[in-house]
Protein backbone atom coordinates (compact mmCIF):
# COMPACT_ATOMS: atom_id res chain seq x y z
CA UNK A 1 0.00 0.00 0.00
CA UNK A 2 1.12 3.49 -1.05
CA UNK A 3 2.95 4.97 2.48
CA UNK A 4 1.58 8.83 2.55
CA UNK A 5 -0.28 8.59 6.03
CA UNK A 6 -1.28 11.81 8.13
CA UNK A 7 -4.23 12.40 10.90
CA UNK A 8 -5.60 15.13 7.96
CA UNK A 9 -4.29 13.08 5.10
CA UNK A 10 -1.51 13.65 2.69
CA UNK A 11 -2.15 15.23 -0.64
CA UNK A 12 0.18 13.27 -3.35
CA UNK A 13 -0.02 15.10 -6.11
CA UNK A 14 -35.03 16.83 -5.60
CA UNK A 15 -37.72 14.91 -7.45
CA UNK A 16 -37.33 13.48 -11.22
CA UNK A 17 -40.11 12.45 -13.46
CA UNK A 18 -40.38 10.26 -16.76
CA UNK A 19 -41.05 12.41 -19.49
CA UNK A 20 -39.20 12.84 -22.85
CA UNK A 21 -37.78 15.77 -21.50
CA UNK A 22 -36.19 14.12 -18.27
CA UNK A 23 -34.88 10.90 -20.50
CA UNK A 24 -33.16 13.62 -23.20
CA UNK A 25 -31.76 15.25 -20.28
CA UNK A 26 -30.10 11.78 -18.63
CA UNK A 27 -29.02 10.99 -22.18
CA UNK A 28 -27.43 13.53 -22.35
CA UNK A 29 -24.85 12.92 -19.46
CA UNK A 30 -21.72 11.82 -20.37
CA UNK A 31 -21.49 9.26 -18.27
CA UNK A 32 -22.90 7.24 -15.49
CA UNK A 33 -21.27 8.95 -12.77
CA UNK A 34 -21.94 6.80 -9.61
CA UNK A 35 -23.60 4.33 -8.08
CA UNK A 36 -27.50 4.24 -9.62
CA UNK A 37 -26.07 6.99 -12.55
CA UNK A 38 -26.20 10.68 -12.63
CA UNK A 39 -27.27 11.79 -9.00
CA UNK A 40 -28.31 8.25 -7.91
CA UNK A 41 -31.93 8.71 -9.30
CA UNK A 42 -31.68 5.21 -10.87
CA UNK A 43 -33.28 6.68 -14.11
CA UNK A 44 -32.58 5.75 -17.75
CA UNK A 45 -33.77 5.96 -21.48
CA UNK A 46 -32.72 2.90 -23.41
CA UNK A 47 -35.17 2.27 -26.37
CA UNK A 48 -32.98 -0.60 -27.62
CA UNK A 49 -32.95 -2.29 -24.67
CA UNK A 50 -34.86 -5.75 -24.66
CA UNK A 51 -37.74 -6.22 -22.26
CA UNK A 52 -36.98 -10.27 -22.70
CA UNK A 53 -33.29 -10.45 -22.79
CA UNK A 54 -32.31 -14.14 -24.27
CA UNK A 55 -28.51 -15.32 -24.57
CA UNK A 56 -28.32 -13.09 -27.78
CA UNK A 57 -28.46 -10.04 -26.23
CA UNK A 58 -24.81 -10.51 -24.56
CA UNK A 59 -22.66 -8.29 -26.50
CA UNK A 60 -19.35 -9.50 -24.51
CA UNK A 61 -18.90 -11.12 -20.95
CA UNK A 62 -15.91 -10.84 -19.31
CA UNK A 63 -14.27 -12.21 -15.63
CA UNK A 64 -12.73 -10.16 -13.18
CA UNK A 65 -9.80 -10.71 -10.78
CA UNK A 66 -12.47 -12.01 -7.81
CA UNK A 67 -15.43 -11.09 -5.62
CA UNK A 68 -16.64 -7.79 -6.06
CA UNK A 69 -20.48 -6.08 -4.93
CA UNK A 70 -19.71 -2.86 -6.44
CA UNK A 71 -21.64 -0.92 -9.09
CA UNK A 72 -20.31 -0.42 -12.56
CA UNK A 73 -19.26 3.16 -14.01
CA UNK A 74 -18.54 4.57 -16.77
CA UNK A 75 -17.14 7.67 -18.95
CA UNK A 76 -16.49 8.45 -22.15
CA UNK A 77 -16.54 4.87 -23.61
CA UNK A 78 -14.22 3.12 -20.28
CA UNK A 79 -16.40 1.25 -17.67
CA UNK A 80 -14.97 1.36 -14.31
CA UNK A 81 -14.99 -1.33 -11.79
CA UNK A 82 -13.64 -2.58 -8.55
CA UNK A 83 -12.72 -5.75 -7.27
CA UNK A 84 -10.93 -8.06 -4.98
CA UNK A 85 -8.29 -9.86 -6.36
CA UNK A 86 -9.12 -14.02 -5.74
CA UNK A 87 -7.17 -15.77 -3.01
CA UNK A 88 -5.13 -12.60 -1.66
CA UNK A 89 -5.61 -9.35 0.85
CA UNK A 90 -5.40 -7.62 -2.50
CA UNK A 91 -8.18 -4.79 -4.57
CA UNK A 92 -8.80 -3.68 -8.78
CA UNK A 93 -9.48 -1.15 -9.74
CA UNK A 94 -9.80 -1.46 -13.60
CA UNK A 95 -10.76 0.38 -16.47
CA UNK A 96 -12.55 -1.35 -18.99
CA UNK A 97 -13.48 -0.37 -22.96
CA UNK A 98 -16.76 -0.61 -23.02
CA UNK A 99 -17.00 -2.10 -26.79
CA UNK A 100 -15.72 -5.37 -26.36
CA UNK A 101 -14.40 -5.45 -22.50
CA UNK A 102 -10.48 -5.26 -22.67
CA UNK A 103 -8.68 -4.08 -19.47
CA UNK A 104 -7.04 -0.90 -20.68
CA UNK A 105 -5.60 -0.79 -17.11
CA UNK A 106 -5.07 -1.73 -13.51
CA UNK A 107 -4.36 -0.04 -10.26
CA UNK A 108 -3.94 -2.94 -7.81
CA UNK A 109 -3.33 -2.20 -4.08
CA UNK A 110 -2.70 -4.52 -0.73
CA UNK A 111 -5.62 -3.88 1.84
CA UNK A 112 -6.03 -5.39 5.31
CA UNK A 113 -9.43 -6.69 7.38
CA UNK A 114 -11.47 -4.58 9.53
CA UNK A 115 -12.40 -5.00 12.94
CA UNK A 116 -15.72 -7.25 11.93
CA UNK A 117 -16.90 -8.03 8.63
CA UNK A 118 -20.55 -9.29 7.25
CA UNK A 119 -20.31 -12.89 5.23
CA UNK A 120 -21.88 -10.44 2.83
CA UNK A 121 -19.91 -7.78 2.03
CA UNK A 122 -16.18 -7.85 0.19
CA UNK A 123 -13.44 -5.69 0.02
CA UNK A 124 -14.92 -4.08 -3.42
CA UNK A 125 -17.85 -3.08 -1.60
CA UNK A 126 -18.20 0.53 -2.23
CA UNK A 127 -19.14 2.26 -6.39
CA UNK A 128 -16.65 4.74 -7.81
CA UNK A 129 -17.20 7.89 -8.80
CA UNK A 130 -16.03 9.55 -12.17
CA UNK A 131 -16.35 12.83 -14.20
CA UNK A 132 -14.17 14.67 -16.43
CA UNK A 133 -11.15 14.91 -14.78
CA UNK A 134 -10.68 11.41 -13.00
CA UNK A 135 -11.63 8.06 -10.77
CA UNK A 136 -12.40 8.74 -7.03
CA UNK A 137 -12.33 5.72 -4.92
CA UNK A 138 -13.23 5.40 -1.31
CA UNK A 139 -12.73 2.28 0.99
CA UNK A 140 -11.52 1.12 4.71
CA UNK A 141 -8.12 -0.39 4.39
CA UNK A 142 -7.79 -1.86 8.54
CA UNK A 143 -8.68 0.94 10.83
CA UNK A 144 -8.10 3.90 8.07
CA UNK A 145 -10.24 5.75 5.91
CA UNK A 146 -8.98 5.93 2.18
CA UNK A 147 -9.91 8.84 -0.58
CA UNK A 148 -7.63 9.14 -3.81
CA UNK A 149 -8.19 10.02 -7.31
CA UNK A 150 -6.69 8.42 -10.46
CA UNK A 151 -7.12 10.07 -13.96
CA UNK A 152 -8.43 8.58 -16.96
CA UNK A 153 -5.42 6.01 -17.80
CA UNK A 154 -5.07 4.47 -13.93
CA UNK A 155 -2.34 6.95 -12.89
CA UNK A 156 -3.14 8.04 -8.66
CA UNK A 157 -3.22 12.03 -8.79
CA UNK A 158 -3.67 12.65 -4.95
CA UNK A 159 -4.64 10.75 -1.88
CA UNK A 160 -5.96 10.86 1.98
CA UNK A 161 -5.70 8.20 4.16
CA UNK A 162 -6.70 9.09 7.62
CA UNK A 163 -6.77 7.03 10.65
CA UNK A 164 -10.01 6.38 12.25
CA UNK A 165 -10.39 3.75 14.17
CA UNK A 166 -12.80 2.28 11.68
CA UNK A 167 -15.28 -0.52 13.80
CA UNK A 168 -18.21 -2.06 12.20
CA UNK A 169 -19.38 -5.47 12.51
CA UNK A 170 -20.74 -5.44 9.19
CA UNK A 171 -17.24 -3.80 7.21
CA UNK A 172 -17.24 -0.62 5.10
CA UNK A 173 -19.78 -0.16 2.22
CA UNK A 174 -20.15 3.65 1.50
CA UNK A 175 -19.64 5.38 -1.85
CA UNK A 176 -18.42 8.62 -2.88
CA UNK A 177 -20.08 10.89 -5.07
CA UNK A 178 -18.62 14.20 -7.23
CA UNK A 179 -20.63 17.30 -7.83
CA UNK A 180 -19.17 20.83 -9.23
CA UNK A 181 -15.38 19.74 -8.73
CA UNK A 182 -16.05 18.42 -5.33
CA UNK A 183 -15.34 14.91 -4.13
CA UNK A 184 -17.61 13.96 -0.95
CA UNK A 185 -18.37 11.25 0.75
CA UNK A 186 -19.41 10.01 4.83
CA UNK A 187 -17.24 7.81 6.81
CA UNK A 188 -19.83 6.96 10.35
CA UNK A 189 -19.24 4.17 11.93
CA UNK A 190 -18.62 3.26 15.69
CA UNK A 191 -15.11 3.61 16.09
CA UNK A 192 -13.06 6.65 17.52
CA UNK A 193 -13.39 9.00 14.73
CA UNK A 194 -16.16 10.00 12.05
CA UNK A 195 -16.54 12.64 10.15
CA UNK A 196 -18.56 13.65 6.59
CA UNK A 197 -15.68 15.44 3.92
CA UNK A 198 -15.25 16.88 0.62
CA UNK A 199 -12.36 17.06 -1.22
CA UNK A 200 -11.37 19.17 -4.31
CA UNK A 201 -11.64 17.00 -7.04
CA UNK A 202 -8.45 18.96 -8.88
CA UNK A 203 -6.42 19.54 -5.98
CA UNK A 204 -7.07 17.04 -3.43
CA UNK A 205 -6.99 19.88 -0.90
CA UNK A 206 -9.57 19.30 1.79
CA UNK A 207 -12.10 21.55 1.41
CA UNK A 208 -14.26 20.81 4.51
CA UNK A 209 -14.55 18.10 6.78
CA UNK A 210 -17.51 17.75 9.43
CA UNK A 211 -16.75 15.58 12.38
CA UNK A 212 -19.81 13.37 13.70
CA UNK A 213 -21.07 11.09 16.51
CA UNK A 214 -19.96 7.58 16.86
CA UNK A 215 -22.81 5.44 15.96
CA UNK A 216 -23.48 2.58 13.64
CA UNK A 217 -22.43 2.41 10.49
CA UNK A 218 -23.91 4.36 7.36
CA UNK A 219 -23.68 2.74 4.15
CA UNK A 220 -25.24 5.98 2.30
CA UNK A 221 -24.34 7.49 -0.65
CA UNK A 222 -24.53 11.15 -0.37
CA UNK A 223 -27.37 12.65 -2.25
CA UNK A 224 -27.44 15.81 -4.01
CA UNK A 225 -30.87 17.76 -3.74
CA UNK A 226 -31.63 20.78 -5.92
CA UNK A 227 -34.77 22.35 -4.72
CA UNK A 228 -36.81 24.52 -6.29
CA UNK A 229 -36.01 27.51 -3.96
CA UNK A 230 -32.46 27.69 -2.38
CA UNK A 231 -29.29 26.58 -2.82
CA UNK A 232 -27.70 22.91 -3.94
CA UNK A 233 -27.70 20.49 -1.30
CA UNK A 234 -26.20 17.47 -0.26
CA UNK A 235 -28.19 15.52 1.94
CA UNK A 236 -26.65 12.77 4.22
CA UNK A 237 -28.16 10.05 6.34
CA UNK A 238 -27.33 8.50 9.65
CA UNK A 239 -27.87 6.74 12.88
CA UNK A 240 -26.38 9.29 14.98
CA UNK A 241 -27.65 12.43 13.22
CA UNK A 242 -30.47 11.90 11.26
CA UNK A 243 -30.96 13.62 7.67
CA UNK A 244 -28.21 16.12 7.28
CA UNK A 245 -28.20 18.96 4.92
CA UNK A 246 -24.96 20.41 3.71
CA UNK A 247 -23.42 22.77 1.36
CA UNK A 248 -21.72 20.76 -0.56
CA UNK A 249 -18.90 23.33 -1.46
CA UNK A 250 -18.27 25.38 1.50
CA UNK A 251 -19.33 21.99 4.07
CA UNK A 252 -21.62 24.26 6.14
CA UNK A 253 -24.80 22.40 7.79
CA UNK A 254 -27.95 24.13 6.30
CA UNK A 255 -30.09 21.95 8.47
CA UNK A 256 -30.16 18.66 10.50
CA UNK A 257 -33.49 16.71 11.21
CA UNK A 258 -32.27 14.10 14.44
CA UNK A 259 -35.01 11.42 13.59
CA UNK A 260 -34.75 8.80 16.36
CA UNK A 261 -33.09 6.53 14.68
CA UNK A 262 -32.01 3.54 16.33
CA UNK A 263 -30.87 0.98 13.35
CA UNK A 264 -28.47 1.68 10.24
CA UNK A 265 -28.75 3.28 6.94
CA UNK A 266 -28.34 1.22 3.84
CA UNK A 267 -30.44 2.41 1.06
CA UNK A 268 -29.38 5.88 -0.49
CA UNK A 269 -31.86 9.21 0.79
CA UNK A 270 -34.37 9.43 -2.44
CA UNK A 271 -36.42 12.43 -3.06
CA UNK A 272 -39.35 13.14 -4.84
CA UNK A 273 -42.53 16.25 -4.66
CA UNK A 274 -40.25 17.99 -1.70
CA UNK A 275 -39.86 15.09 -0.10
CA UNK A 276 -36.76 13.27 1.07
CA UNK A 277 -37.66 9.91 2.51
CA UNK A 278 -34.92 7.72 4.45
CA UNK A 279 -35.10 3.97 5.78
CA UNK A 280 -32.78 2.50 7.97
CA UNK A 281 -33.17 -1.67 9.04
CA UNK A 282 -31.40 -4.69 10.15
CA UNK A 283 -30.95 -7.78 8.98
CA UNK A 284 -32.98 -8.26 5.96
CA UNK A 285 -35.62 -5.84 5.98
CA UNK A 286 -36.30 -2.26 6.68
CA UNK A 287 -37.77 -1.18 9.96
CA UNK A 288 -37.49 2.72 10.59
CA UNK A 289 -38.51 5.14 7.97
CA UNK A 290 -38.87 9.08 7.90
CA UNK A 291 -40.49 10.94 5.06
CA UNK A 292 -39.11 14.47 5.59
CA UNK A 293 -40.79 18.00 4.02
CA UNK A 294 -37.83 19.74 2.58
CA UNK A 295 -37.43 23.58 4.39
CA UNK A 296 -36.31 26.68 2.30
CA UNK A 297 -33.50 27.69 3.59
CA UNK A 298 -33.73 31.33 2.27
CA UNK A 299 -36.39 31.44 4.49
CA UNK A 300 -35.18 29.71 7.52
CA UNK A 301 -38.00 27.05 7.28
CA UNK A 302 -36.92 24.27 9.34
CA UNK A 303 -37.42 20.34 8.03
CA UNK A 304 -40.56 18.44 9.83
CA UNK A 305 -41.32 15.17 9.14
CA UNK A 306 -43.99 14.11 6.89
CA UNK A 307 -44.80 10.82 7.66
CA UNK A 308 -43.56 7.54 8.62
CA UNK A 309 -43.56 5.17 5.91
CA UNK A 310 -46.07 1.92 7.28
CA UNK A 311 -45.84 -0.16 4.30
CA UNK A 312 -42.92 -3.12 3.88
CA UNK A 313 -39.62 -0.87 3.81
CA UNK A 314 -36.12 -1.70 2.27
CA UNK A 315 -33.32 -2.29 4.05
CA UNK A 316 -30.27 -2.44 1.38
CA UNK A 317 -31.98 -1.67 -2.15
CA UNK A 318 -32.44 2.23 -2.63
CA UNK A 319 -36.53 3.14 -3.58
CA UNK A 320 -36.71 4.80 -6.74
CA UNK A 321 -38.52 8.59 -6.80
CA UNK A 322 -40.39 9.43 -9.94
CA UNK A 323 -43.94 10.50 -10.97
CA UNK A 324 -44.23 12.19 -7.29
CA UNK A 325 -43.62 8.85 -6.29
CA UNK A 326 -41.53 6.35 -4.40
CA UNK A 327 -41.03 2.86 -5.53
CA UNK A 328 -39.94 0.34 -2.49
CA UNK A 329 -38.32 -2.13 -3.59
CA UNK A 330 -37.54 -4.63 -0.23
CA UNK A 331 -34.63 -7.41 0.18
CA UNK A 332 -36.99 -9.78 0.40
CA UNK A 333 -38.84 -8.69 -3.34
CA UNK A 334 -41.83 -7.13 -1.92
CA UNK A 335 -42.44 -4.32 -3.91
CA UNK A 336 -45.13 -1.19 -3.03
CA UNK A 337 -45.62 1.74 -5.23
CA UNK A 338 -46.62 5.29 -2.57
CA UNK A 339 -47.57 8.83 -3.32
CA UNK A 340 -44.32 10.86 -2.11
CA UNK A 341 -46.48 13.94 -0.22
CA UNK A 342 -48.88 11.90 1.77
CA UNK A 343 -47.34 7.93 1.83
CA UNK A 344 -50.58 6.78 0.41
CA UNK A 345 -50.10 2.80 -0.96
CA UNK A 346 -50.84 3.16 -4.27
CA UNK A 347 -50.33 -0.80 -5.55
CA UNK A 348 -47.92 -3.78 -3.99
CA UNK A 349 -46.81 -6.76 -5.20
CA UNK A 350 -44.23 -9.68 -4.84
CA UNK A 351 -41.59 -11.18 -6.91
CA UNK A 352 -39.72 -14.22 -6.19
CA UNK A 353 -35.95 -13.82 -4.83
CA UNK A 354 -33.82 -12.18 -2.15
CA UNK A 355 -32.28 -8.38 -3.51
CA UNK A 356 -29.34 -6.20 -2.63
CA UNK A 357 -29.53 -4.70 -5.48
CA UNK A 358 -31.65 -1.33 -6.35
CA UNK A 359 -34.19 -1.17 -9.27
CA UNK A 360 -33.76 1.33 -12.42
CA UNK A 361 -36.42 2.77 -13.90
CA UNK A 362 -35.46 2.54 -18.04
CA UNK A 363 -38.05 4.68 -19.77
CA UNK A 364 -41.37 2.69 -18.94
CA UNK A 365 -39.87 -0.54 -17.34
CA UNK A 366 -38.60 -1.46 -13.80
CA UNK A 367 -35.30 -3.70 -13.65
CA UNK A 368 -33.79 -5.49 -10.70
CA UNK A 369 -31.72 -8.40 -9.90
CA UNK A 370 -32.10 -11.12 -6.73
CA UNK A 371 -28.53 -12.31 -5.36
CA UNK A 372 -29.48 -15.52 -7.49
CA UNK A 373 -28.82 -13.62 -10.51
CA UNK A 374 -32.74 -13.57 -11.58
CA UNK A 375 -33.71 -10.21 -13.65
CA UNK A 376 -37.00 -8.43 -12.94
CA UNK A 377 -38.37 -6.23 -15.50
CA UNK A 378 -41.69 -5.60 -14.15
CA UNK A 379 -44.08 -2.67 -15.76
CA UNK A 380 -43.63 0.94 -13.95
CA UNK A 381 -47.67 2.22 -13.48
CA UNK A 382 -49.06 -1.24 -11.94
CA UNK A 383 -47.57 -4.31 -10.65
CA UNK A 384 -47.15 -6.55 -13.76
CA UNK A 385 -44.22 -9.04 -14.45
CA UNK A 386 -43.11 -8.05 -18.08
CA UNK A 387 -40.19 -10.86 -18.24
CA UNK A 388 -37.37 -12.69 -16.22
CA UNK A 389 -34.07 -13.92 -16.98
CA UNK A 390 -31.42 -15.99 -15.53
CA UNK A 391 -28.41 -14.02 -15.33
CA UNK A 392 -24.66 -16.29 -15.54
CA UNK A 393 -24.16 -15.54 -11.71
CA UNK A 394 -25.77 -13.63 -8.90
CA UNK A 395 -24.75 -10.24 -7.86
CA UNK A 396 -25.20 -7.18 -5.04
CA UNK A 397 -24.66 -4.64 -7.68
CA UNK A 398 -26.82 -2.52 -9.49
CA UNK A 399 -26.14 -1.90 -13.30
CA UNK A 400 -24.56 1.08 -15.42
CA UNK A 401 -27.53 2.26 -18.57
CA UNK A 402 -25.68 4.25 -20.77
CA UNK A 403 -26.31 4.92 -24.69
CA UNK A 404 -28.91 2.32 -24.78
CA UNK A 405 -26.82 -0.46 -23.29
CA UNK A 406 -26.50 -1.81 -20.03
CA UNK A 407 -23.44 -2.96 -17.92
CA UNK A 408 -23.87 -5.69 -15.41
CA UNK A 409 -21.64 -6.89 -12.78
CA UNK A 410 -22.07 -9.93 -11.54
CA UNK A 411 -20.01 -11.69 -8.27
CA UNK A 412 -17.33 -11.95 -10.14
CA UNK A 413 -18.24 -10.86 -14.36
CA UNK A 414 -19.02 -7.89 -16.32
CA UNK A 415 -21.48 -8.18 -19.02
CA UNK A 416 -22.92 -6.10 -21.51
CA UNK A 417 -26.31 -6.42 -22.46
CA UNK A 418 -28.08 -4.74 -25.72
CA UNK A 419 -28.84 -5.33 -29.19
């Protein structure tokens, strides 16, 4: 492992909708940026992809050096991808053409164990994130907190590794996000030291770091919220704090709802109509939920909470927000469509299978896929099965929808599917 250790780390070098005007705009991005795509909404347009996908549809299938549960992302033609390396205390991180799956390159580095570790999780647990000007990759390496940066051909422009006393019985699991040049990301967790951070994506100068309560783990990907009235947001969720709103370039706290939370965050905040709406469970199902009424912050509103979500609740796969609604989607394939202001049920249903991953909403159709490796495309405005298929291997992950196509990584492959 690279050596540059310091206690402040060593620099080395709100609600979408499906319209045709929402699926131009997220085919437009250049890339799918993170885990769940541009801003973790989970939304696509892919005309060309099949409803019934048959053996056909595999464009190319590669393996990977091991185990991995993290997402797929991609840029400018390169998928990127993490993984463990088989047999050996060892992580990938590779970039991949996305035309016909050759390894362009490889940054490989040595990690250790954490104090506790799920059966579940692996040490490519948490998603990238990419733009323009690089890779950012967070993970726990032992007891330290790790942020660096490579650019586009594998080369590491800067790096943070900061002890801090990282304890979890379930292991590490957050991903980082980038927004307007800054990198930011949450490490909570119940050892000595947590703290929420961004990081100039350029630079690698800190550019604000938050400390936080010990508490139990969150796995959350940051969120970024643009509401109609204010400024950009980045909302955070935790066991010790609640839902946390933050600037995401200057780090200030706009506002912080504490929301009694006594169990950790998996699924990623989702918002929809105003509303952000946060679940926290254990084991394999969702128990505590908040619905929270965004404030305006020009005004000095302060948040309230909305409702409490009394329908089955997700634990690990993130809900989906669109229409003014919210899509649950639970680890255990219950799935129950609500109206975002009030929590109303609007239709349920049940699909076969146990889930980690999150469903995508591509143009009209739902997708999501058990830890069997069984695909779910069900319709988006009822509960209707449209088709299933049997994917090579199961998988945590959730998959990349760019240009029509979609990336899937499985346990331990990397597939594209199209036509």
């Amino acid at each position: 492992m690279p050596s540059s250790i310091s206690g402040t780390g060593q620099i080395l070098a709100c609600g979408l909708t499906v319209t045709l005007l929402l699926a131009a705009r997220v085919q437009g991005e250049p890339g799918w940026t993170q885990f769940r795509g541009p801003n973790a909404t989970g939304i696509a347009s892919a005309p060309g992809l099949p409803t019934n996908i048959t053996q056909e549809n595999y464009l190319w299938q590669i393996d990977l050096p091991g185990l991995g549960h993290s997402s797929p992302v991609f840029w400018e033609g390169k998928l990127i991808v993490t993984s463990e390396v088989k047999g050996q205390k060892k992580r990938q991180i590779l970039g991949i053409d996305a035309k016909d799956g050759r390894v362009l390159w490889t940054h490989e580095e040595a990690c250790e164990e954490t104090d506790g570790f799920h059966k579940f999780n692996s040490f490519a647990a948490s998603t990238p994130a990419v733009d323009g000007d690089g890779v950012y990759v967070s993970w726990i390496s032992g007891k330290d907190f790790i942020l660096f940066a490579l650019n586009h051909e594998g080369k590491q422009t800067w790096r943070h590794e900061i002890p801090c006393g990282f304890r979890s019985d379930f292991g590490p699991g957050a991903s980082p996000i980038v927004f307007d040049g800054t990198v930011i990301m949450s490490n909570e967790h119940s050892g000595s030291e947590c703290f929420l951070i961004g990081v100039d994506a350029t630079s690698g100068e800190i550019a604000w770091r938050i400390p936080r309560k010990t508490s139990l783990v969150s796995f959350c990907t940051p969120k970024i919220c643009r509401p109609e009235s204010g400024p950009v947001q980045v909302i955070f969720a935790s066991t010790g704090h609640g839902v946390t709103s933050v600037d995401p370039k200057s780090g200030k706290i706009f506002w912080e709802l504490p929301c009694d939370f006594t169990l950790k965050p998996c699924a990623t905040p989702v918002i929809a109509e105003g509303v952000v709406f946060v679940t926290t469970g254990k084991g394999s199902m969702g128990v505590e939920t908040v619905a929270v009424r965004l404030p305006d912050v020009t005004r000095d509103e302060k948040p309230e909470i909305l409702y409490r979500a009394t329908v089955r609740l997700p634990y690990v796969p993130t809900p989906l927000a669109f229409d003014g609604k919210f899509l649950l989607w639970t680890d255990a394939g219950f799935i129950t469509c609500i109206e975002a202001k009030s929590g109303k049920e609007l239709w349920s249903g049940k699909v076969s299978g146990k889930f980690f991953s999150s469903p995508l909403l591509i143009d009209d159709r739902i997708y999501n896929t058990s830890l069997n490796g069984q695909m779910t495309v069900l319709a988006s405005d009822r509960f209707k099965i449209l088709a299933q298929h049997d994917l090579p291997e199961g998988t945590h992950a959730t998959p990349a929808v760019i240009g029509g196509r979609m990336y899937v990584r499985t346990y331990e492959k990397l597939m594209y599917i199209g036509k």
